[in-house]
Each structure stands twice: as C-alpha cells, then as structure tokens.
Protein backbone atom coordinates (compact mmCIF):
# COMPACT_ATOMS: atom_id res chain seq x y z
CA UNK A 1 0.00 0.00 0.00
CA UNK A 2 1.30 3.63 -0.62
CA UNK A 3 1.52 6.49 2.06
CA UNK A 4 -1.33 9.37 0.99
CA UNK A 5 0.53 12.10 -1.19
CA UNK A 6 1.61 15.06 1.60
CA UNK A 7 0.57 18.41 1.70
CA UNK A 8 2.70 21.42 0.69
CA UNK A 9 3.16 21.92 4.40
CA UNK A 10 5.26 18.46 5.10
CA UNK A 11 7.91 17.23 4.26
CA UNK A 12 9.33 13.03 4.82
CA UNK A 13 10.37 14.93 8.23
CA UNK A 14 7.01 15.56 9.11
CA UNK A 15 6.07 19.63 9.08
CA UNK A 16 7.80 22.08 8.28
CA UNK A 17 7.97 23.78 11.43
CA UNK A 18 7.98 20.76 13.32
CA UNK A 19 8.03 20.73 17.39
CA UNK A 20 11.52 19.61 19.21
CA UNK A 21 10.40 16.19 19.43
CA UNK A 22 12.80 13.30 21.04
CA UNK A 23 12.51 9.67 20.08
CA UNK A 24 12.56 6.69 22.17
CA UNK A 25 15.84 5.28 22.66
CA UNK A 26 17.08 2.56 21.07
CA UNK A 27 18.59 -0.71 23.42
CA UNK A 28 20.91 -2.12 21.05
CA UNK A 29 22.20 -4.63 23.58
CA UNK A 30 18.87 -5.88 24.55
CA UNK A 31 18.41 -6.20 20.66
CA UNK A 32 21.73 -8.21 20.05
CA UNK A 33 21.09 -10.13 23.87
CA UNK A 34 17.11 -11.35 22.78
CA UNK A 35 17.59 -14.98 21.58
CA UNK A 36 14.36 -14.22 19.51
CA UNK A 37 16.60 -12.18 17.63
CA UNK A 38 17.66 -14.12 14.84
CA UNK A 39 18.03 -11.98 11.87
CA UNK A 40 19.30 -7.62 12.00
CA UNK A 41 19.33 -6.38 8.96
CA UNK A 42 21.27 -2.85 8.35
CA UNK A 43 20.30 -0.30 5.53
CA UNK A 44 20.40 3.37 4.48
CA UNK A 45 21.96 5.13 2.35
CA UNK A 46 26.02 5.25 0.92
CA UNK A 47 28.19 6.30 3.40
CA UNK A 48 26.58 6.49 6.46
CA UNK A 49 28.88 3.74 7.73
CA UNK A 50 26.98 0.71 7.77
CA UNK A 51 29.62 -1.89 6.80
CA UNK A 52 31.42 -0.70 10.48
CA UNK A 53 27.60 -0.75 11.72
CA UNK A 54 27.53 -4.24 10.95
CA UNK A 55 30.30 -5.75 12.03
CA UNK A 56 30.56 -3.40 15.36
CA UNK A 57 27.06 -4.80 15.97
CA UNK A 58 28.07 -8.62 15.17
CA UNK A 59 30.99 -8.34 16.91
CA UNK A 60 29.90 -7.11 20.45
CA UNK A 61 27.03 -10.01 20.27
CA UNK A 62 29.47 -12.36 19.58
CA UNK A 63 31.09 -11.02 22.65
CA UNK A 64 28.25 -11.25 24.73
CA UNK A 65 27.50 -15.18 23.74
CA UNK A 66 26.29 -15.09 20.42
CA UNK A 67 26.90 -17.09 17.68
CA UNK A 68 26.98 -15.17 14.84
CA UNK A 69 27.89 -14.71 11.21
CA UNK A 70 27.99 -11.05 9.20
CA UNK A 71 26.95 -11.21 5.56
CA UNK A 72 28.15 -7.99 3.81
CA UNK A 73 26.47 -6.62 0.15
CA UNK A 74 28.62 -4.17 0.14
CA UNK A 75 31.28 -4.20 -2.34
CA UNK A 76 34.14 -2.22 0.06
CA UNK A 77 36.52 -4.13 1.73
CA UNK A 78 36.44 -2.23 5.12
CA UNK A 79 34.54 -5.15 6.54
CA UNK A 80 37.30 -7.61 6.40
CA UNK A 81 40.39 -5.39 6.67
CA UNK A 82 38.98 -4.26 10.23
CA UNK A 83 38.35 -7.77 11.47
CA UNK A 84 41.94 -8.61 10.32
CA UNK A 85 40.68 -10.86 7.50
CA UNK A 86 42.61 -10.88 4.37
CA UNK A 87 39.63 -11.15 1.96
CA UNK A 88 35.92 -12.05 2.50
CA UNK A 89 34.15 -14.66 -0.34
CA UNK A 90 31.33 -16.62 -0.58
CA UNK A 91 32.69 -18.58 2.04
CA UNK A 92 32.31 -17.58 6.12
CA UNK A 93 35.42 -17.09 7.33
CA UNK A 94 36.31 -16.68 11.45
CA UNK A 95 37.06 -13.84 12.93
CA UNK A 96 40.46 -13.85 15.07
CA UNK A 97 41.12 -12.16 18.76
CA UNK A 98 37.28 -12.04 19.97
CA UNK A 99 37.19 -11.85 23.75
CA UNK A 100 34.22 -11.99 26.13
CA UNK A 101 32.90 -9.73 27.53
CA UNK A 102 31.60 -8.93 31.43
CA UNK A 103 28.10 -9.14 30.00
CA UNK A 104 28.98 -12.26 28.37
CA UNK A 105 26.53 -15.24 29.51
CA UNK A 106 25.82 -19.03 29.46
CA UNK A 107 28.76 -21.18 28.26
CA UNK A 108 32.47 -19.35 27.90
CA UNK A 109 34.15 -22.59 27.40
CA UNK A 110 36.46 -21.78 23.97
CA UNK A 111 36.29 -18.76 22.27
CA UNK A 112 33.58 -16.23 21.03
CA UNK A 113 32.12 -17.30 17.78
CA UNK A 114 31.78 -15.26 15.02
CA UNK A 115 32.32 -15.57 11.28
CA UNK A 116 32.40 -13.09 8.51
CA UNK A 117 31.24 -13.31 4.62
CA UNK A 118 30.90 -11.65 1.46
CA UNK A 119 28.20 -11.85 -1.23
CA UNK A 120 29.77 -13.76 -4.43
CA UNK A 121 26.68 -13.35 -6.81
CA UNK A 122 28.01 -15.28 -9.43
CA UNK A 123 29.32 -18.00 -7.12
CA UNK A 124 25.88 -17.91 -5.43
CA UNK A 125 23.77 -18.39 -8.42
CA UNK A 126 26.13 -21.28 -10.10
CA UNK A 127 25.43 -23.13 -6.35
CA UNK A 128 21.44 -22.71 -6.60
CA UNK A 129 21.49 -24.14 -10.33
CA UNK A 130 24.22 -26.98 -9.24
CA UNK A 131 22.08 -28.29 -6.13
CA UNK A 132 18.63 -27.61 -8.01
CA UNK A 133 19.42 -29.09 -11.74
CA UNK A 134 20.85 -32.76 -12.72
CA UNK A 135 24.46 -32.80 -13.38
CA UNK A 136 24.01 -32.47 -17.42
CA UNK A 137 21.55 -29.62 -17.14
CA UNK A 138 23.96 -27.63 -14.49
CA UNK A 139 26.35 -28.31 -16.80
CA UNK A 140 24.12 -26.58 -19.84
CA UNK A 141 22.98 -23.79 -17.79
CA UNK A 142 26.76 -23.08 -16.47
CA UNK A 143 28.21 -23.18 -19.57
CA UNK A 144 25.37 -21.07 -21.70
CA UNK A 145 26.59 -17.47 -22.85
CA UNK A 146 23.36 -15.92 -22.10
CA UNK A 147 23.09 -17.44 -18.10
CA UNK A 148 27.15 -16.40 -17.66
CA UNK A 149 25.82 -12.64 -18.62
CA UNK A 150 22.55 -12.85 -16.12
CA UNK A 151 24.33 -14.66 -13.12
CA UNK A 152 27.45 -11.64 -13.60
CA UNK A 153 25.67 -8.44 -14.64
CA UNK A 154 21.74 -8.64 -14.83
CA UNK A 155 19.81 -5.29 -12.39
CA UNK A 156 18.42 -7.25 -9.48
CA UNK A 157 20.47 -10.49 -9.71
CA UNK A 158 22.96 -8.78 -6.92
CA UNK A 159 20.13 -8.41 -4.55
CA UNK A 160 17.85 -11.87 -5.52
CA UNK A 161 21.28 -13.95 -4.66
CA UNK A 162 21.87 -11.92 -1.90
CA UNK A 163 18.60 -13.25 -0.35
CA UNK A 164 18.92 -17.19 -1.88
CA UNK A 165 22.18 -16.51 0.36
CA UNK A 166 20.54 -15.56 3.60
CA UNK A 167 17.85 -17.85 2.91
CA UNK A 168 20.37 -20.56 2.83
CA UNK A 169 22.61 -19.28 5.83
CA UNK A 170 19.23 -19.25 7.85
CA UNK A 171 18.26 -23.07 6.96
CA UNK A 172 21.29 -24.61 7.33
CA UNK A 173 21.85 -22.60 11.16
CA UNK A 174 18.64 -24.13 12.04
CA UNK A 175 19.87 -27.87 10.42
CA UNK A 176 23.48 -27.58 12.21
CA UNK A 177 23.12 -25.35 15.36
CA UNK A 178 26.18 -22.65 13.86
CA UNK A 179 24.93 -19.42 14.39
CA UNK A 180 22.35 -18.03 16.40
CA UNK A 181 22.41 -14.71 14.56
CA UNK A 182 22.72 -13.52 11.26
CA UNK A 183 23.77 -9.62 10.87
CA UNK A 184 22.88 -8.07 7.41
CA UNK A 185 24.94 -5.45 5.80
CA UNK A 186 23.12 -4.08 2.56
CA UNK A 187 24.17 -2.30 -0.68
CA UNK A 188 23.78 1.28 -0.32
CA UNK A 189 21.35 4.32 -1.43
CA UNK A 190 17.89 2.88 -2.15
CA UNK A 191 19.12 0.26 -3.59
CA UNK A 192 19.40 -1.39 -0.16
CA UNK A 193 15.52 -2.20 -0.49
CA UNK A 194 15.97 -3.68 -3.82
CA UNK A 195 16.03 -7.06 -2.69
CA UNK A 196 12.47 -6.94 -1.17
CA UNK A 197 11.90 -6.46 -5.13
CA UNK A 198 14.51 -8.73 -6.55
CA UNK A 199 11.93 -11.85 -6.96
CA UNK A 200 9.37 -10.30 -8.03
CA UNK A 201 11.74 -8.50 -10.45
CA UNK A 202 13.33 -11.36 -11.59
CA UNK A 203 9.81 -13.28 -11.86
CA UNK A 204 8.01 -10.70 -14.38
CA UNK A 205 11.43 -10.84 -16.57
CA UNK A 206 11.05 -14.75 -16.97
CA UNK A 207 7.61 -14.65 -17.03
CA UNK A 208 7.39 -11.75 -18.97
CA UNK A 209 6.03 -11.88 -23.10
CA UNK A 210 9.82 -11.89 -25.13
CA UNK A 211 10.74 -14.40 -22.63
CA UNK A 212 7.59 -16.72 -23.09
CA UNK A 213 8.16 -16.02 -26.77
CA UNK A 214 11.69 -17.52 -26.41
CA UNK A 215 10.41 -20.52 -24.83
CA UNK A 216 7.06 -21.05 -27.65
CA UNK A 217 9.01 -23.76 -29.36
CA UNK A 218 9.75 -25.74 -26.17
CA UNK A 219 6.48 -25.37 -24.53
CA UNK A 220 4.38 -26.64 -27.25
CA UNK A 221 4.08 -28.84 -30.27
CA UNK A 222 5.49 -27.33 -33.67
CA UNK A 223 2.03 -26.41 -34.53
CA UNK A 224 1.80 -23.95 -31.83
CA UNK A 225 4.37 -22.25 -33.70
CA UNK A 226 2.09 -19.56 -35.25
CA UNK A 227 2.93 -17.37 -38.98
CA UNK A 228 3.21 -13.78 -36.00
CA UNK A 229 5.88 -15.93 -33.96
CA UNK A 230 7.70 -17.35 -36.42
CA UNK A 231 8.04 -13.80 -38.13
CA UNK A 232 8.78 -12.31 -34.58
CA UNK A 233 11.55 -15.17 -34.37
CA UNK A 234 12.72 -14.09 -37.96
CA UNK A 235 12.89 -10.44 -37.24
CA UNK A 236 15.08 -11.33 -33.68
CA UNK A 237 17.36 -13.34 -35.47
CA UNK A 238 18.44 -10.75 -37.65
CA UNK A 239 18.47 -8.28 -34.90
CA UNK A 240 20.45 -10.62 -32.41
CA UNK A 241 21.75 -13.06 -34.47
CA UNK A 242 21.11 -16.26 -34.99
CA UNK A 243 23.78 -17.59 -31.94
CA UNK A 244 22.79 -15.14 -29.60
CA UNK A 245 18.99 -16.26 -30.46
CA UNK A 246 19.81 -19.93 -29.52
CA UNK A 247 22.02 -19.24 -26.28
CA UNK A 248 19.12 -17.36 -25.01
CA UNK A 249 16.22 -19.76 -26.08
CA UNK A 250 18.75 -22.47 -24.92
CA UNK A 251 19.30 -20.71 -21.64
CA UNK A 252 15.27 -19.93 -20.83
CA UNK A 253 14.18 -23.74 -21.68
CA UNK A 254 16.84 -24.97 -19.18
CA UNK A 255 16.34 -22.59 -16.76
CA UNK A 256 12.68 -22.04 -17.03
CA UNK A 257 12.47 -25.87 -15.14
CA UNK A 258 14.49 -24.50 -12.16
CA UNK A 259 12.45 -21.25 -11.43
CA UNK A 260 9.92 -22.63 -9.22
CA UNK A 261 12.16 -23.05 -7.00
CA UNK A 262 13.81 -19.93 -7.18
CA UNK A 263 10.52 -18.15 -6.38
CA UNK A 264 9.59 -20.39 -3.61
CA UNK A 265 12.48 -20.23 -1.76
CA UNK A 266 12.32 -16.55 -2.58
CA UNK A 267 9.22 -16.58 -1.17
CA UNK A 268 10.34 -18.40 2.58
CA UNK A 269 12.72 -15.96 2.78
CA UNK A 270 10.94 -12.92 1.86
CA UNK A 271 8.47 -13.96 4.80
CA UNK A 272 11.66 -14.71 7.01
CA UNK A 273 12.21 -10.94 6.49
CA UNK A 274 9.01 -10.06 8.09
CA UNK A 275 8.53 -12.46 10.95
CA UNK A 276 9.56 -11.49 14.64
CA UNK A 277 12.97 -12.87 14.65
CA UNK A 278 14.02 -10.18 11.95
CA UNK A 279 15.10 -6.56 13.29
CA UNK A 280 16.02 -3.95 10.31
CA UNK A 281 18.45 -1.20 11.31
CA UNK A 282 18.27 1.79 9.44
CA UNK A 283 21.62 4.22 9.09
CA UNK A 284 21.96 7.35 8.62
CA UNK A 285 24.20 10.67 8.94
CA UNK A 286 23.23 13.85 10.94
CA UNK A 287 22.81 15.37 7.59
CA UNK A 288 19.44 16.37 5.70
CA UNK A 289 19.71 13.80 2.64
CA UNK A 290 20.86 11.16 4.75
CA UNK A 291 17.41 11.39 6.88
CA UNK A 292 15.71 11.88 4.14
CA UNK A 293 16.82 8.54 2.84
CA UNK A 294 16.25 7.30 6.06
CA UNK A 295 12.46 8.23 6.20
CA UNK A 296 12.04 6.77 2.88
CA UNK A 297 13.26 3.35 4.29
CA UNK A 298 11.28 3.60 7.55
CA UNK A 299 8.11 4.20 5.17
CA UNK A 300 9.23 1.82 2.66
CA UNK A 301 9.70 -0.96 5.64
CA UNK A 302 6.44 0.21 7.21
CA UNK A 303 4.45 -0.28 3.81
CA UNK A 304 6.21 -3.62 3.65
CA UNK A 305 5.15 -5.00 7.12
CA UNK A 306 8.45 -5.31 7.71
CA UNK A 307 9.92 -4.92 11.54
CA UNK A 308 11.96 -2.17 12.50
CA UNK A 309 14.22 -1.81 15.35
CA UNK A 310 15.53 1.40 15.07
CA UNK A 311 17.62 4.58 13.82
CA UNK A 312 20.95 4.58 14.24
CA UNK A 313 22.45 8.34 13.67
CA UNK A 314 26.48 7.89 12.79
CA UNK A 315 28.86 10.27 13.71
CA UNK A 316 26.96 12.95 14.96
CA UNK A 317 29.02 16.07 16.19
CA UNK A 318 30.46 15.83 19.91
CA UNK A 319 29.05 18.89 21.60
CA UNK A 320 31.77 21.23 22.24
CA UNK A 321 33.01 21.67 25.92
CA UNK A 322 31.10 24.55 28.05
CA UNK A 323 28.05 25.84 28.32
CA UNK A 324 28.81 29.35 25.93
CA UNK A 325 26.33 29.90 23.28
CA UNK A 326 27.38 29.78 19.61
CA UNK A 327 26.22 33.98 19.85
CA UNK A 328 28.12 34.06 23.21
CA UNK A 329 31.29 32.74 21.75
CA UNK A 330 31.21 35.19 18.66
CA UNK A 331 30.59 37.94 20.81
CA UNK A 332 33.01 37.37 22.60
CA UNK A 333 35.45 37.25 19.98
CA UNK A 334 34.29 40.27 18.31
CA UNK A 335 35.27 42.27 21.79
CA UNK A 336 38.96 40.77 21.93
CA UNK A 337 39.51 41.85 17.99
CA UNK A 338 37.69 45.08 18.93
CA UNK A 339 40.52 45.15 21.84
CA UNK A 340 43.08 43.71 19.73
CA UNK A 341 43.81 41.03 21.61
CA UNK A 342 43.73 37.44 22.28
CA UNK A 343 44.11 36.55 18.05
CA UNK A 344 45.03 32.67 18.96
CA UNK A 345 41.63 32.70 21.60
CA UNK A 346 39.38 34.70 19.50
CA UNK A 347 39.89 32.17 16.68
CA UNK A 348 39.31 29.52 19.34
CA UNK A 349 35.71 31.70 20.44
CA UNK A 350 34.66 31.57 16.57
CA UNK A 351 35.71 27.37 16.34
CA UNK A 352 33.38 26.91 19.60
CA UNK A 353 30.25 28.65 17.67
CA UNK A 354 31.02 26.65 14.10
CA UNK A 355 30.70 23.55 16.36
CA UNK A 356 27.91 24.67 18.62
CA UNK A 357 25.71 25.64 15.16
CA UNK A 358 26.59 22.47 13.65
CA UNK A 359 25.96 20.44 16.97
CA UNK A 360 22.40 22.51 17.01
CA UNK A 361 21.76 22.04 13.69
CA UNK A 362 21.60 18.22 13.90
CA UNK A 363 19.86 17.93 16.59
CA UNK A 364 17.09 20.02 14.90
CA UNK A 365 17.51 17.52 11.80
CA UNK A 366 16.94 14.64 14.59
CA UNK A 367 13.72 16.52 16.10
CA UNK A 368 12.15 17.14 12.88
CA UNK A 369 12.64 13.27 11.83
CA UNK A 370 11.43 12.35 15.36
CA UNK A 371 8.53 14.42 14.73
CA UNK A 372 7.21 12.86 11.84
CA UNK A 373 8.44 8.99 13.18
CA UNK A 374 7.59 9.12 16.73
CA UNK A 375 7.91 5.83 17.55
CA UNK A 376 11.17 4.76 15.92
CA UNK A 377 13.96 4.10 18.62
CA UNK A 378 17.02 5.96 17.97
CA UNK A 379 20.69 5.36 18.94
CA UNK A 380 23.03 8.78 18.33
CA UNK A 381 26.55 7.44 18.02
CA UNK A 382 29.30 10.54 18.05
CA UNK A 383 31.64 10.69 15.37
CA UNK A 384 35.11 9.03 16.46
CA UNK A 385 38.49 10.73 15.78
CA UNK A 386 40.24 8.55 13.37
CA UNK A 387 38.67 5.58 10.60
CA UNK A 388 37.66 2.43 12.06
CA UNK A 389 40.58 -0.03 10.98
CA UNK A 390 40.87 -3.08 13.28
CA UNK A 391 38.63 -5.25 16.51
CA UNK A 392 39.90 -2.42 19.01
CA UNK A 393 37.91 0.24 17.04
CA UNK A 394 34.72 -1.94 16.19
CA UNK A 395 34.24 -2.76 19.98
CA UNK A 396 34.58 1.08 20.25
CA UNK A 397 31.84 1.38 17.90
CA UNK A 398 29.91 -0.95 19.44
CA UNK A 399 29.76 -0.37 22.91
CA UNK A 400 28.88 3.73 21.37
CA UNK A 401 25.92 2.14 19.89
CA UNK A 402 25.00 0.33 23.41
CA UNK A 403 25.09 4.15 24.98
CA UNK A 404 23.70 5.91 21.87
C-alpha cells in the first residue's frame, strides 16, 4: 500500500515547522542479547557507515554469547580489513582475537564465535542451479553465454542472490546449530531495499512476453508455432543473431524448469524478512539527505510490514566543551579583535560557535525526523576521531551504539 501524497506543508520529516520532538531510545544490547533475535538487517543510504555498523554490531554479540555470522552486500573491503581478515568470499570465514565480555553469559568454554562473509553473486547463483538441476543440465545452464551474462551483470540479480544466500545461511543454522544470529549489511542508497523487489523482479522478466516467446518452441508442439511468432523469431534473429537467439532460447528452456524453485524459496525468505525474529536497522548521517533517505526506508519498511528496530544516527558532532552559546562565543570574539587582543583565543571563540551551530543544527535535523516517526527508537553514536581499521575500534563502535 502507498503512504497518501503530503501536503505542501510536510515534508518526509514531518512539518515544516515541526516541534523539538525526542525519540525513544534505542537498546541495542537488549536487541543483540534477545535470543528471539535471529536476523538484524542494516540499511540506508552510501556512506553512512553501515559496513562498520555491521560488524561493530556482530561483533559485540558475539562477545556477549552469540553465535553469529555477518553477511556484507557491500562491495568495500572495510569489513574484512577491520576484522583482520585478508579477503571475504562466498565462504564464512572466522574472525580472530574475539574476547568476552563482562556481559557475556551461558557457556564461555572456547572462544567467542563469530564468522564473517561476502556476497559472491556469481558463485551464489552457479550453487542454486548446481544443487537444483541434474548434473548435465547444471552443466548446460553453467556453460550457456546468455546465463554467464545474467548470473554476472543482470539489475536485481545482486540483490535476488543476496537473499537465496541468507535464505540458505538461515536453513542450514537451524539444520546444524552454527549461528544463532545472522547480521545483514546491505548495498547502499535505495538500492538497499531492492532485494524486497529482486523476486518479483526477476519473476516478471522470466515470465514476462519476449521471454515466453523464447520458450514457444519448447512449450508446445510445432504447430503452436504460429505465422506472427515465427516472423517475430525471424525479425530477432536478424536483430540478435542467430547464436545469440539460440544461447538465449537455450538458456530460458533450461532454466525455465528450475524457477519454481527460485521463487519459492524466494518466497520463505521474503516472509523470514518479516517475521519477529528479523530486526532492520536503518543508518543514517546527521545530515538532511541522509534522513531523508532514512524516512524513505522507515516508510518503505512500514508499507512492507516489515519490523523495525531502530535509527541509528552515525557520527553525529560531539558537543563542544562549556556551556557558551554559539552567539556568546562570537561575541566574545568580536570584543577581543575590537581590543586587539587574544588573536590565537578569538579564533578559538569563533571554532566553539562553528561547532555549537553544527551540533544545534543536527539535533534540529533529529527533532524534525522524530517528529514525523515518533515511535522509531534511535541510537546517536558521536563521530570518532580517526577511521575504524581493526577489533579495538569496532568494539569502540559498538559499545557507542550500546550508549547511543
């Protein structure tokens, strides 16, 4: 269902001249601690530091007992470079030098668990066709120009393997015990909710006319063939060429066998996505576009029945030290250049109002998005001095996130 249009007056933050307004706050470690908690899915847009979000959130649950596993979209390599990993695959692959924590509970015997991966889409797709085909069809599929083009490059294939691959993390945890929690790190910009659209996607372009065209030979007896799709055929063939033609029909009559299951498991996992155990995160900066994109996923997850946990707000300004108003400060500074003194603290007077404003300024941008989402829990986690490059700086993250 779609949210009714808004009126001149509002805005995706709510009103124009909305009320300060603070949200709930967010309990990150209750999130992470809940066994219910299977599944925590982490979106927004580019740059709002979700990859560290991710693994700063897997990491301190590990920590704290779980067993858990961090499945990155994201094609940067920050993820495994700060968990001392030399390069994330398809494969999970553990994470060295966990310790546990005071909070830690139940059994401590051994080390924390905790693995990390990274979304191979090709790899992913060529495993779905291998376990769901005979060896000669794999074999036809795999080898077929057309399906080495679709599994690499196709719009939506990214985000449709990305959930055949936490459909298939999720069943096999539940088959062999190894991970209690799965944590979710998506592509960024919009794009992040593309794979709530990937199988439908995917499903209208198989199911969609050229494609049913392609497969009008296989499907039927020759007599089917009709004079309009044998000219249609013609006039492809000299568009395409006659190889290209045959890959693709070639491709589609092999593959077409194998979708059913696609869309099913699709399907399971889709509803996975929306059942209790399942927490989405959404990320964002202290800056207007970012919560702007951020809105759009709370509505977008809201129109989707899907649950939400909460806002995290990434590196937000530390307020400067004192209780001197940004006016104040310049004042101030304007009398010692009146004077003509104190050059070295009137430039310090003018840096304390820059970062008061700024400080003020988002925290009016968090207001007005707590105005028009009320009830979304929010974390504020304070920009850190340097970039986030090893364990020592995730757990920093992390236990910011537990006090945000």
């Amino acid at each position: 269902m779609k949210s009714a249009p808004r009126s001149r007056s509002q805005t995706r933050f709510g009103p124009l001249a909305a009320p300060a307004s603070t949200a709930p706050d967010l309990d990150v470690d209750a999130l992470i601690d809940d066994p219910g908690t299977g599944i925590i899915v982490c979106c927004g847009s580019g740059g709002v530091g979700k990859t560290t979000t991710s693994a700063a959130l897997g990491l301190r649950a590990a920590e704290r007992g779980r067993r858990v596993v961090v499945l990155t979209i994201d094609p940067a390599r920050r993820l495994a470079q700060s968990m001392g990993i030399e390069a994330l695959d398809n494969t999970p692959r553990p994470v060295e030098g966990l310790a546990w924590s005071d909070a830690a509970s139940g059994d401590r015997e051994g080390a924390p668990r905790m693995d990390a991966m990274m979304l191979d889409m090709k790899r992913t797709f060529d495993e779905v066709v291998e376990s769901q085909a005979t060896p000669e069809k794999a074999k036809q599929i795999l080898e077929n120009p057309f399906y080495i083009a679709l599994s690499s490059s196709f719009a939506g294939t990214q985000e449709y393997m990305a959930m055949e691959k936490l459909g298939q993390i999720h069943q096999q945890s539940r088959q062999d015990g190894s991970y209690d929690l799965i944590v979710v790190d998506t592509p960024p910009s919009r794009s992040a909710l593309d794979f709530l659209d990937a199988p439908e996607r995917l499903s209208s372009f198989l199911d969609g006319r050229f494609i049913r065209l392609l497969l009008a030979p296989a499907r039927g007896p020759a007599r089917m063939m009709t004079a309009g799709v044998g000219l249609i055929t013609n006039a492809l063939t000299k568009i395409l060429g006659a190889q290209v033609l045959r890959d693709m029909q070639t491709f589609v009559t092999a593959f077409d066998t194998l979708f059913g299951g696609f869309r099913q498991r699709a399907q399971k996992t889709f509803e996975l996505l929306q059942a209790e155990g399942t927490a989405f995160l959404v990320v964002a900066a202290p800056e207007r576009d970012a919560l702007r994109e951020a809105a759009y996923f709370v509505e977008r997850l809201s129109e989707d029945r899907m649950p939400l946990a909460g806002l995290v707000v990434n590196r937000a300004s530390p307020a400067p030290v004192g209780d001197l108003s940004a006016d104040e400060a310049m004042a101030a500074a304007a009398r010692l250049a009146k004077l003509g003194e104190g050059t070295l603290s009137g430039g310090l007077l003018r840096l304390h109002a820059d970062r008061t404003r700024l400080v003020e300024r988002e925290a009016r941008l968090r207001e007005r998005f707590a105005a028009a989402h009320p009830k979304v829990p929010t974390a504020v986690v304070p920009a850190l001095a340097g970039d986030v490059h090893d364990l020592t700086g995730l757990r920093r993250v992390g236990q910011l996130l537990a006090e945000g």
